[in-house]
N, C-alpha and C. Protein backbone atom coordinates (compact mmCIF):
# COMPACT_ATOMS: atom_id res chain seq x y z
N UNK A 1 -2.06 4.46 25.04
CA UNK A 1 -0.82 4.58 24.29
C UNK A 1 -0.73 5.97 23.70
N UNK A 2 0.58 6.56 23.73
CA UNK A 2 0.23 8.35 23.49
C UNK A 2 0.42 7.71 21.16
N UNK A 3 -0.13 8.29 21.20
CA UNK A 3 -0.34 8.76 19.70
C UNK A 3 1.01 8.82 19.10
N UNK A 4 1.83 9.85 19.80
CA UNK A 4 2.92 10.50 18.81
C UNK A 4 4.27 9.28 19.03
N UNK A 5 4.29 8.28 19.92
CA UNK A 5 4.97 6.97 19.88
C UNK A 5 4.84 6.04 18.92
N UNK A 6 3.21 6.30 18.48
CA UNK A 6 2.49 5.29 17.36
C UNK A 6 3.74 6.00 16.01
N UNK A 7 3.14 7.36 16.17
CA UNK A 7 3.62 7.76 14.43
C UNK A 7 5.18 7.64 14.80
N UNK A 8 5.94 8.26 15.69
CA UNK A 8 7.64 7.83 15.85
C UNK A 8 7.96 6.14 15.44
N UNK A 9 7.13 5.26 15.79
CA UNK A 9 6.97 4.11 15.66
C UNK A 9 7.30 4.01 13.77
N UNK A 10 5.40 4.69 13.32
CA UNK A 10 5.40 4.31 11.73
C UNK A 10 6.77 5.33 11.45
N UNK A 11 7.19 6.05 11.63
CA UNK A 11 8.31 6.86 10.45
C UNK A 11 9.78 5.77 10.60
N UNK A 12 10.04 4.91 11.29
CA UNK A 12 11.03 4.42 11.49
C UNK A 12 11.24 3.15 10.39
N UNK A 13 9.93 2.89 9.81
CA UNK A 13 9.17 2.12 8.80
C UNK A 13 10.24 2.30 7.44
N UNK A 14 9.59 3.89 7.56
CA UNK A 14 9.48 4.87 6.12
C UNK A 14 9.32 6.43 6.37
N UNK A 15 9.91 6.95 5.54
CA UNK A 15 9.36 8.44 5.61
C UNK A 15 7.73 8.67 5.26
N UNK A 16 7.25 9.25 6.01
CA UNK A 16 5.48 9.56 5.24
C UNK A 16 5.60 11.28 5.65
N UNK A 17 4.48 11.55 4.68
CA UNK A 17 3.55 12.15 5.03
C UNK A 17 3.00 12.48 5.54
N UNK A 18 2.00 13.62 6.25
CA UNK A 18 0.84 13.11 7.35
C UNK A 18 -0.46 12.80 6.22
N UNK A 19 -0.63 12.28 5.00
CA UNK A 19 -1.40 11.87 4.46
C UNK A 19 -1.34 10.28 4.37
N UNK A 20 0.06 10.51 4.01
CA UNK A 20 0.15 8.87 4.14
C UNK A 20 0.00 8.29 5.83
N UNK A 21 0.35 8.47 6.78
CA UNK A 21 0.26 8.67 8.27
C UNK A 21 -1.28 8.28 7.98
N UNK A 22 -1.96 9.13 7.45
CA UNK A 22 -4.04 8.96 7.60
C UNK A 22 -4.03 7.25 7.19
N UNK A 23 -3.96 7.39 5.68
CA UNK A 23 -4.17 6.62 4.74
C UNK A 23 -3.61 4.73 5.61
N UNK A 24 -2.14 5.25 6.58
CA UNK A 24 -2.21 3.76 6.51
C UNK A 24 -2.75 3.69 8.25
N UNK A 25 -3.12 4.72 8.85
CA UNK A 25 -4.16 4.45 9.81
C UNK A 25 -5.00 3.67 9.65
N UNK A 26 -5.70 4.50 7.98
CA UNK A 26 -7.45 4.10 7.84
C UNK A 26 -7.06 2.57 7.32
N UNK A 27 -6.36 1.85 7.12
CA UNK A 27 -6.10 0.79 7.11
C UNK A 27 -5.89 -0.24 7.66
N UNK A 28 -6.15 0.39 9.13
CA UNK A 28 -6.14 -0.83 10.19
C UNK A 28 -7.19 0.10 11.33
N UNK A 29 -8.50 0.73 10.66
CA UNK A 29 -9.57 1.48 11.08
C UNK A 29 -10.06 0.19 11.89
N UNK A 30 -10.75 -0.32 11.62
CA UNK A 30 -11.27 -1.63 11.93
C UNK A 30 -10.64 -2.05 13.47
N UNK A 31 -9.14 -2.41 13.24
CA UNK A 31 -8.90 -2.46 14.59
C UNK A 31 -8.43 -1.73 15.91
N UNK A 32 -8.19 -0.60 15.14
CA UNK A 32 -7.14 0.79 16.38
C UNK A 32 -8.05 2.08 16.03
N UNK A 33 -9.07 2.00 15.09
CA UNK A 33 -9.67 3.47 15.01
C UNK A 33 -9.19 4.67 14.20
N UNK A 34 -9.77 5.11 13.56
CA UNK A 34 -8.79 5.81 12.49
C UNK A 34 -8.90 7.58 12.82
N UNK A 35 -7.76 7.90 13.33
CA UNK A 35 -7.71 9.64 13.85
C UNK A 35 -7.97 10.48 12.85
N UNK A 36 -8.31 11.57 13.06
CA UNK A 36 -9.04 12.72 12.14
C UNK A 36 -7.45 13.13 11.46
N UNK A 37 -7.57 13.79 10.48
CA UNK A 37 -6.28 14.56 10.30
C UNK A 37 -6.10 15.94 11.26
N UNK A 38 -7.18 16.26 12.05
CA UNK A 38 -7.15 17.09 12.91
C UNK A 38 -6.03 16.61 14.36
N UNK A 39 -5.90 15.07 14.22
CA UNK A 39 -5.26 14.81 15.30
C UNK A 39 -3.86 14.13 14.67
N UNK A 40 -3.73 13.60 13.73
CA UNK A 40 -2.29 13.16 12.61
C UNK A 40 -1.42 14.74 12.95
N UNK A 41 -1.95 15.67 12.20
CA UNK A 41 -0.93 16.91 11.85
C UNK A 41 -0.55 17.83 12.61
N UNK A 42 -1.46 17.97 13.81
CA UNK A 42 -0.88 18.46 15.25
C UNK A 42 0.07 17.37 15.57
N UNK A 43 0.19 15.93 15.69
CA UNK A 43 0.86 15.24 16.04
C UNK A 43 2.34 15.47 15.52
N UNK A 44 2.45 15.62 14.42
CA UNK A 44 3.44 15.77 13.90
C UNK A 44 4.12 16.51 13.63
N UNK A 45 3.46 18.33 13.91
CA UNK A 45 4.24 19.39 14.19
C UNK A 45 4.71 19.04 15.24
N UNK A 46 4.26 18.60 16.29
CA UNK A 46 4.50 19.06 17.89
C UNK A 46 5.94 17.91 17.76
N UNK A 47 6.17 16.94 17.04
CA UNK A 47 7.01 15.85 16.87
C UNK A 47 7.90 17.00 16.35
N UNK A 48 7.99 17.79 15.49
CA UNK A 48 9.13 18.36 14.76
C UNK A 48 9.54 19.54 15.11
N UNK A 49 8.59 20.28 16.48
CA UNK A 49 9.08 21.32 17.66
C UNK A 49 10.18 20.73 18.24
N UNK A 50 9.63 19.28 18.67
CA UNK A 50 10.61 18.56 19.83
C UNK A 50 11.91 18.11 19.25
N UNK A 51 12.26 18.37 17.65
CA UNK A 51 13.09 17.53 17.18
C UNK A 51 13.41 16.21 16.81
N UNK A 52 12.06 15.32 16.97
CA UNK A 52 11.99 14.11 17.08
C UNK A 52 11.32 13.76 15.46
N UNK A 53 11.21 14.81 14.60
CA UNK A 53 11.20 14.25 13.50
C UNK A 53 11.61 15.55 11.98
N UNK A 54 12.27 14.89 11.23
CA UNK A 54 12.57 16.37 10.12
C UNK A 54 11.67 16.53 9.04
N UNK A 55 11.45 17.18 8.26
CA UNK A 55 10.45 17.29 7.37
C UNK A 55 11.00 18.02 6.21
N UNK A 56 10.94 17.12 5.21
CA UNK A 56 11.59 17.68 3.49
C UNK A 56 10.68 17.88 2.74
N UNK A 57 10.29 19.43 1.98
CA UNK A 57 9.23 19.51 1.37
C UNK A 57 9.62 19.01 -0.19
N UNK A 58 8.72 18.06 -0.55
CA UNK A 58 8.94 17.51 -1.99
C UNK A 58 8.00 18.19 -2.98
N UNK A 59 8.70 18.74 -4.16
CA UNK A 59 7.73 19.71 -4.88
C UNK A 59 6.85 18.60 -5.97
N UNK A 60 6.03 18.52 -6.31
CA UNK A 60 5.07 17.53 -7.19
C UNK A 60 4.61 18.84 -8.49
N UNK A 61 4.88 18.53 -9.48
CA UNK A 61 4.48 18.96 -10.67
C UNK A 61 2.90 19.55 -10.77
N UNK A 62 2.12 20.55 -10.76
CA UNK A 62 0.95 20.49 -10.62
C UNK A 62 -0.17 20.13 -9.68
N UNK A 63 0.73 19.66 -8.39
CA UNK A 63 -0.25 19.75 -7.10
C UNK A 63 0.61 20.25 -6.21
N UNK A 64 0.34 20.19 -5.25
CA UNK A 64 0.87 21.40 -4.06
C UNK A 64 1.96 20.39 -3.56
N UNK A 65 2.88 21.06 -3.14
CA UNK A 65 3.92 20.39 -2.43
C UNK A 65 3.75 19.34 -1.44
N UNK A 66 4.84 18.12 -0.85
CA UNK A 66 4.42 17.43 -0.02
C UNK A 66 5.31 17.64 1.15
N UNK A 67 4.78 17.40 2.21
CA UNK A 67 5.80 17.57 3.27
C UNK A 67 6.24 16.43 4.05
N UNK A 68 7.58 15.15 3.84
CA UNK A 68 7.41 14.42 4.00
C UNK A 68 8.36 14.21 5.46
N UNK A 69 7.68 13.45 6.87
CA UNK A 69 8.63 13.27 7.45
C UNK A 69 9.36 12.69 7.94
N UNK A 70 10.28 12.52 8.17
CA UNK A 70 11.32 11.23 8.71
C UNK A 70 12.09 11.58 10.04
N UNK A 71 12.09 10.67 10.43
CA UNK A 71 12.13 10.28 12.13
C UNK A 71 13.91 10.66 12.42
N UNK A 72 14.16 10.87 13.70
CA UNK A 72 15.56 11.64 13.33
C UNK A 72 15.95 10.76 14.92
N UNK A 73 17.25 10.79 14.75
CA UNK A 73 18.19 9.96 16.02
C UNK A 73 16.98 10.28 17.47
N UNK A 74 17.37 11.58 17.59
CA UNK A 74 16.83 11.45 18.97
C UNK A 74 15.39 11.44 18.68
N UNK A 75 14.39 11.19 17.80
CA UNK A 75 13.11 10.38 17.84
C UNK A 75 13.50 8.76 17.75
N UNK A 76 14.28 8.40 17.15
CA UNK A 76 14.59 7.17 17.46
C UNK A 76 14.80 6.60 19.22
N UNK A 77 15.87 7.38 20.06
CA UNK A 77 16.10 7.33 20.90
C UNK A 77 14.57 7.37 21.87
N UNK A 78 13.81 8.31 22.01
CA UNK A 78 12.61 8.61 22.36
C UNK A 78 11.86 7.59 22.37
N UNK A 79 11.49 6.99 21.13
CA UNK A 79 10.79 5.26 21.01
C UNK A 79 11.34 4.07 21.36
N UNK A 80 12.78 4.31 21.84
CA UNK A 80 12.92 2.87 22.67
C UNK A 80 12.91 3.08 23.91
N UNK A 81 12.90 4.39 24.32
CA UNK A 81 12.93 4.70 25.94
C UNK A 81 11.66 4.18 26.40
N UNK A 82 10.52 4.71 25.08
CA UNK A 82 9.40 4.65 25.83
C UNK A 82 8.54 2.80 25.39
N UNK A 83 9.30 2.40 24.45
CA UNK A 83 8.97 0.65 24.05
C UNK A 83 9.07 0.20 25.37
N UNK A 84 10.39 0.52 25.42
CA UNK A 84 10.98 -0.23 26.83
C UNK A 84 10.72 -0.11 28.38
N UNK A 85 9.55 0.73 28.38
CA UNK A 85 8.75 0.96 29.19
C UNK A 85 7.48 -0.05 30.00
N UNK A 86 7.38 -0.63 30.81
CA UNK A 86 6.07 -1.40 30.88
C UNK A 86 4.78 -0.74 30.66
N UNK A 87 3.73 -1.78 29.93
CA UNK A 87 2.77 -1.59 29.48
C UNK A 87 1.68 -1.76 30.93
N UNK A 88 0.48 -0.43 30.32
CA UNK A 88 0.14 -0.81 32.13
C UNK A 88 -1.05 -1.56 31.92
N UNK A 89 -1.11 -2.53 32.67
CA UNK A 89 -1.89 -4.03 32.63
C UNK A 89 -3.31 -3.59 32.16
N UNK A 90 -3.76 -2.60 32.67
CA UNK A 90 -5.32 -2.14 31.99
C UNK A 90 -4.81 -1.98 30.92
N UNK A 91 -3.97 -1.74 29.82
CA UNK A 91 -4.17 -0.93 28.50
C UNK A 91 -5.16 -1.90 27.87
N UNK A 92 -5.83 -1.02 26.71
CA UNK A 92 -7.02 -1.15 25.98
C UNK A 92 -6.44 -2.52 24.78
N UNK A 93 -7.41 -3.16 24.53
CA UNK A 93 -6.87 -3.92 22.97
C UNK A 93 -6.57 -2.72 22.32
N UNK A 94 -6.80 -1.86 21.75
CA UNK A 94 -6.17 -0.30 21.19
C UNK A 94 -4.89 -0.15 21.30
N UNK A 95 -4.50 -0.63 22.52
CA UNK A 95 -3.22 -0.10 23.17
C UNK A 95 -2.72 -1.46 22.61
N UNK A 96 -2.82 -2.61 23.10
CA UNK A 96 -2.38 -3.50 22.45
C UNK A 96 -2.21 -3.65 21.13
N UNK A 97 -2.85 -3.28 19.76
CA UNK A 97 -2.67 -3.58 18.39
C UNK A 97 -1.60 -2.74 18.25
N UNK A 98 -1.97 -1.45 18.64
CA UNK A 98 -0.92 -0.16 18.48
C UNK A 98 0.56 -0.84 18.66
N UNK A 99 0.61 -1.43 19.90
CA UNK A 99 1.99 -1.49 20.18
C UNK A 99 2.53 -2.52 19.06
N UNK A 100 1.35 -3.86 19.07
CA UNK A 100 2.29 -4.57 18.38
C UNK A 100 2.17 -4.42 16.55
N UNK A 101 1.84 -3.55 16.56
CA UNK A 101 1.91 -3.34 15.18
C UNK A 101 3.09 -2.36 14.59
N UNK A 102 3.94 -1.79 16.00
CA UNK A 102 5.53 -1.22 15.95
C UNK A 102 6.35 -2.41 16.48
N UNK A 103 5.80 -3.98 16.43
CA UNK A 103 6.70 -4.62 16.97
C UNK A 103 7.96 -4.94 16.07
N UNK A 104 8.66 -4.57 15.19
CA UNK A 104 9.63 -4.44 14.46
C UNK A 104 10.99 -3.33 15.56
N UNK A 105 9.98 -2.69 16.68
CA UNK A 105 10.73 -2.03 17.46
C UNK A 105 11.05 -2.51 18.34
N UNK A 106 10.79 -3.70 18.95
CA UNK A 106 10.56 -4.05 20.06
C UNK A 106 11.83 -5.38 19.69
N UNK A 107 12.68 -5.80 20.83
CA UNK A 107 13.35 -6.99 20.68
C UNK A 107 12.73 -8.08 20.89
N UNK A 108 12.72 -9.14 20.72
CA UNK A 108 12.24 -10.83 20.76
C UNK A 108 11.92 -10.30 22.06
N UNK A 109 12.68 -10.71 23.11
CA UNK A 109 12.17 -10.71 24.68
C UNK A 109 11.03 -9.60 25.06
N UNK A 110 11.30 -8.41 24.63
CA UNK A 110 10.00 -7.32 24.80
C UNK A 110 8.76 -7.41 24.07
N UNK A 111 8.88 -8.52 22.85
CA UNK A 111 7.73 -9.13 22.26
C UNK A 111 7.15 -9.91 22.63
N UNK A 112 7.78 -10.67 23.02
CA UNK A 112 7.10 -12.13 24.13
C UNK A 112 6.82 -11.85 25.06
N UNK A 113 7.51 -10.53 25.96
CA UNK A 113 6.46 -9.88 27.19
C UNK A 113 5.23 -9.35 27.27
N UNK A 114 5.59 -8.60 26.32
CA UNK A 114 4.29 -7.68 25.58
C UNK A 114 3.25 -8.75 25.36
N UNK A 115 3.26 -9.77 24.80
CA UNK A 115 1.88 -10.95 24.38
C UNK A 115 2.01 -11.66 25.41
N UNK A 116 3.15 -12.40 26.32
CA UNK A 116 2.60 -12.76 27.77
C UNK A 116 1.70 -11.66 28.73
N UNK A 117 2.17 -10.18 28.47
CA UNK A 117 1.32 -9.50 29.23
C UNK A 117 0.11 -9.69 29.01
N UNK A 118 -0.69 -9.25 27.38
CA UNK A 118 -1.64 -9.55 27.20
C UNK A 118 -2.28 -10.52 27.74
N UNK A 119 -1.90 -11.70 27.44
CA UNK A 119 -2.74 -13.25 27.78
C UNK A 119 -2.74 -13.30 29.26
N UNK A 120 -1.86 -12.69 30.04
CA UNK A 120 -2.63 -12.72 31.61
C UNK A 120 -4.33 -12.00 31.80
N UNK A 121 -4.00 -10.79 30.99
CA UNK A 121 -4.92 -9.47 31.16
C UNK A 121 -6.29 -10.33 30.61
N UNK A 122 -5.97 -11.13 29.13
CA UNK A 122 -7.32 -11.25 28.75
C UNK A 122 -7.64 -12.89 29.39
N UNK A 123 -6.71 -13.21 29.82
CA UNK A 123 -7.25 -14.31 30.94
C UNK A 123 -8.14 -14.35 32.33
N UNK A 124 -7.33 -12.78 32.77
CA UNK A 124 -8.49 -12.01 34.19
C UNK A 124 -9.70 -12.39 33.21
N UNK A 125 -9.73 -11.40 32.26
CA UNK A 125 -11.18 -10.70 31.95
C UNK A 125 -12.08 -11.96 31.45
N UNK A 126 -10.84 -12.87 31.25
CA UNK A 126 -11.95 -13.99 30.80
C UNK A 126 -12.71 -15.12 31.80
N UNK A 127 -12.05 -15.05 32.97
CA UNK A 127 -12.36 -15.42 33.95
C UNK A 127 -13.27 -14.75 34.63
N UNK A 128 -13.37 -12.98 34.61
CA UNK A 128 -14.54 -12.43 35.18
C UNK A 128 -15.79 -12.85 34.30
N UNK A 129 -15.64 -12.63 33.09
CA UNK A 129 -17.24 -13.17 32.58
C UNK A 129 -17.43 -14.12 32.41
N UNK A 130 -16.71 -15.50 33.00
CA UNK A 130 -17.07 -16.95 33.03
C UNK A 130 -18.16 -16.69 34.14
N UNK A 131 -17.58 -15.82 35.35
CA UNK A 131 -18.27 -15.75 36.33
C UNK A 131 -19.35 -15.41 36.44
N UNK A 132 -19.69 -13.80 36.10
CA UNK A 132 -20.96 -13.55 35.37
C UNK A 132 -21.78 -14.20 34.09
N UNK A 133 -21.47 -15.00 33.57
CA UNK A 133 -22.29 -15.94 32.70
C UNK A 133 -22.53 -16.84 33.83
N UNK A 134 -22.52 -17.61 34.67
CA UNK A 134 -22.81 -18.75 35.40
C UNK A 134 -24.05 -17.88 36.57
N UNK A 135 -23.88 -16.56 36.22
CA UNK A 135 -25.44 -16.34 36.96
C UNK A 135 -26.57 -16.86 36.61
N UNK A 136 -27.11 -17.10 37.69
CA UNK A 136 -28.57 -17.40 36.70
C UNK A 136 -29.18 -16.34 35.97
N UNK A 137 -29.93 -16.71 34.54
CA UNK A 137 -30.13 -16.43 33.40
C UNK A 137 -31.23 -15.51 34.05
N UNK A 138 -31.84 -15.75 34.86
CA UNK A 138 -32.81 -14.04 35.24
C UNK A 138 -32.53 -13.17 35.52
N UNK A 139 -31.44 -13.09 35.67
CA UNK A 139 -30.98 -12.05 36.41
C UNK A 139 -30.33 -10.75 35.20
N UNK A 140 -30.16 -10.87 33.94
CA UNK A 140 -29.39 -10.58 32.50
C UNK A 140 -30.46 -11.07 31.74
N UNK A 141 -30.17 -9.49 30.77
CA UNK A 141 -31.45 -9.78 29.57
C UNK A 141 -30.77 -10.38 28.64
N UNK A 142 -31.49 -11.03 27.49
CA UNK A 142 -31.14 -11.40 26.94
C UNK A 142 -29.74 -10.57 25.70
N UNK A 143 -29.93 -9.51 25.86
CA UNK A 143 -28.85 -9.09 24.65
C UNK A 143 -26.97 -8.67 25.89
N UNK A 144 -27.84 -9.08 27.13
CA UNK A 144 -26.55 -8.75 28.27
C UNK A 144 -25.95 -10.20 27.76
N UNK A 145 -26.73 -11.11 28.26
CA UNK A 145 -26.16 -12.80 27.92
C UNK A 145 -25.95 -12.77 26.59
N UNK A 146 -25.90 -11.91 25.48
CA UNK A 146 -25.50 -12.26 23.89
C UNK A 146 -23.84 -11.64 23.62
N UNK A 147 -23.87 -10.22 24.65
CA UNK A 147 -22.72 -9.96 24.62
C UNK A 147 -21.44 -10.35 25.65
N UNK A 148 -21.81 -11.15 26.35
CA UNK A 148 -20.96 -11.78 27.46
C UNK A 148 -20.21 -12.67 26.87
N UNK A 149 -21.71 -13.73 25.90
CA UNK A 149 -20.95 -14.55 24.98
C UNK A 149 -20.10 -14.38 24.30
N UNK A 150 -20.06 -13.32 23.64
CA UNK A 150 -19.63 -12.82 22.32
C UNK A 150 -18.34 -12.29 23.33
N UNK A 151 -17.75 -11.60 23.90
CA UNK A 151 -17.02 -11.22 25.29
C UNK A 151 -15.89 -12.82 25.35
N UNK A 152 -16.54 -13.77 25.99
CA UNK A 152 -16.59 -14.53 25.78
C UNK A 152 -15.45 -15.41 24.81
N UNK A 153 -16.07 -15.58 23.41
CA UNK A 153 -15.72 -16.06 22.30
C UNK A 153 -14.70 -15.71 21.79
N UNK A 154 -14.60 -13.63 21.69
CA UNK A 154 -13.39 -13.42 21.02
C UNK A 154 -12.25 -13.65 22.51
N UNK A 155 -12.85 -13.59 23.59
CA UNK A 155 -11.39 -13.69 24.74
C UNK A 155 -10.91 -15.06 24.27
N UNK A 156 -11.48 -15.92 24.12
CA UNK A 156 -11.03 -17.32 23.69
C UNK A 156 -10.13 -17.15 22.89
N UNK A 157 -10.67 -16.56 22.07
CA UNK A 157 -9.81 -16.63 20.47
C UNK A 157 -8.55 -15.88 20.91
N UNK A 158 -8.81 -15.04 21.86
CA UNK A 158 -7.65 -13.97 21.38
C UNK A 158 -6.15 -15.02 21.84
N UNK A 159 -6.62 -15.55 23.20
CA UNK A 159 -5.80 -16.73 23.98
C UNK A 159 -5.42 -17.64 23.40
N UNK A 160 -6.03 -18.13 22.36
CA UNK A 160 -5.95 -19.61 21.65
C UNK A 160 -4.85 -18.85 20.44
N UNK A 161 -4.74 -17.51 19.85
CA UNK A 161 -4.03 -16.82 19.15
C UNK A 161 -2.18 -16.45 20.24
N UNK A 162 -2.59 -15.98 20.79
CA UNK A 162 -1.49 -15.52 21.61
C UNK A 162 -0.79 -16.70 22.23
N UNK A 163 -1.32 -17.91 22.53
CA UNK A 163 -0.72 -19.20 23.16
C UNK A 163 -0.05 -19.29 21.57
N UNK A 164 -0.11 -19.37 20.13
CA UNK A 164 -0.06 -20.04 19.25
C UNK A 164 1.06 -19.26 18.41
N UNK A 165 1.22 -17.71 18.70
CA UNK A 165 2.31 -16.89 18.52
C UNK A 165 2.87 -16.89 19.31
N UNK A 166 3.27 -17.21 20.49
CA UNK A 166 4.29 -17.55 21.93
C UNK A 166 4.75 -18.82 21.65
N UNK A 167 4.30 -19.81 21.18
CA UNK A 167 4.87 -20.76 21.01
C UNK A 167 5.76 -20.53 19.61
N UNK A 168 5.65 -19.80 18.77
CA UNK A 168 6.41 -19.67 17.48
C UNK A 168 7.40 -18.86 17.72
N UNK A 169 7.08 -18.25 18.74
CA UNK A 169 8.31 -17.41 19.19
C UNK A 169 9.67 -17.92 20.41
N UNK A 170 8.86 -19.04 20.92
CA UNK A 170 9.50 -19.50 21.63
C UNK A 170 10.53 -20.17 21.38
């Protein structure tokens, strides 16, 4: 998933920052990984070369100015071209949280695609390591057979989740 879709995504939210941009990264670190500010603030010049986002410097009393930015028509335009794009069946769970965590962008039907896509993808994968678990056990050390399980367990979950938001959406 390119990066600068993510942040066109968050400014459509709210105006930020590229501090705030960090801050509500590092807030979902855990599941999408949290980018350096080395990779936030290049992101977001190169967004406001292209015109796809404006930037109002707000003066703060005693600390340095802020530069806050907000997403502009044709960045708007830009993020549904590329929502509306198919997702390509390898993308990463990465790619997956990312997207649906701009799903406020996305219409009902491109939401329910987007998580039917998923649940095929993690249905393959859950079907390949049914397969490889049914090897015999000599063949895999023991911490190979701990993470297959574990492989395994959360594919379950993720399916037993995504069947359970498809149906609420349905």
């Amino acid at each position: 998933m390119s990066f600068r879709y993510f942040i066109l995504g968050l400014l459509t939210q709210q105006p930020m920052s590229g501090y705030d941009v960090k801050r509500f990264l590092e807030s979902f670190a855990w599941l999408i990984g949290s980018p350096s500010f080395g990779s936030v603030y290049p992101t977001l010049h190169a967004l406001l070369e292209d015109d796809l986002v404006t930037v109002d410097v707000v003066q703060n009393e005693g600390k340095p100015p802020r530069k806050i930015y907000s997403i502009t028509q044709a960045g708007r335009h830009a993020l549904q071209e590329w929502i509306g794009q198919p997702v390509d069946p390898d993308a990463s769970l990465k790619a997956f949280l990312m997207r649906l965590i701009l799903a406020s962008n996305l219409s009902r039907a491109g939401l329910i695609a987007h998580l039917q896509q998923r649940r095929a993808q993690v249905a393959v994968y859950l079907d390949s390591l049914e397969q490889v678990v049914e090897a015999p056990a000599e063949t895999t050390g023991l911490g190979q057979r701990l993470a297959f399980d574990y492989g395994m367990a959360a594919a379950t979950t993720e399916i037993a989740w995504l069947d359970r938001t498809l149906e609420r959406l349905s």
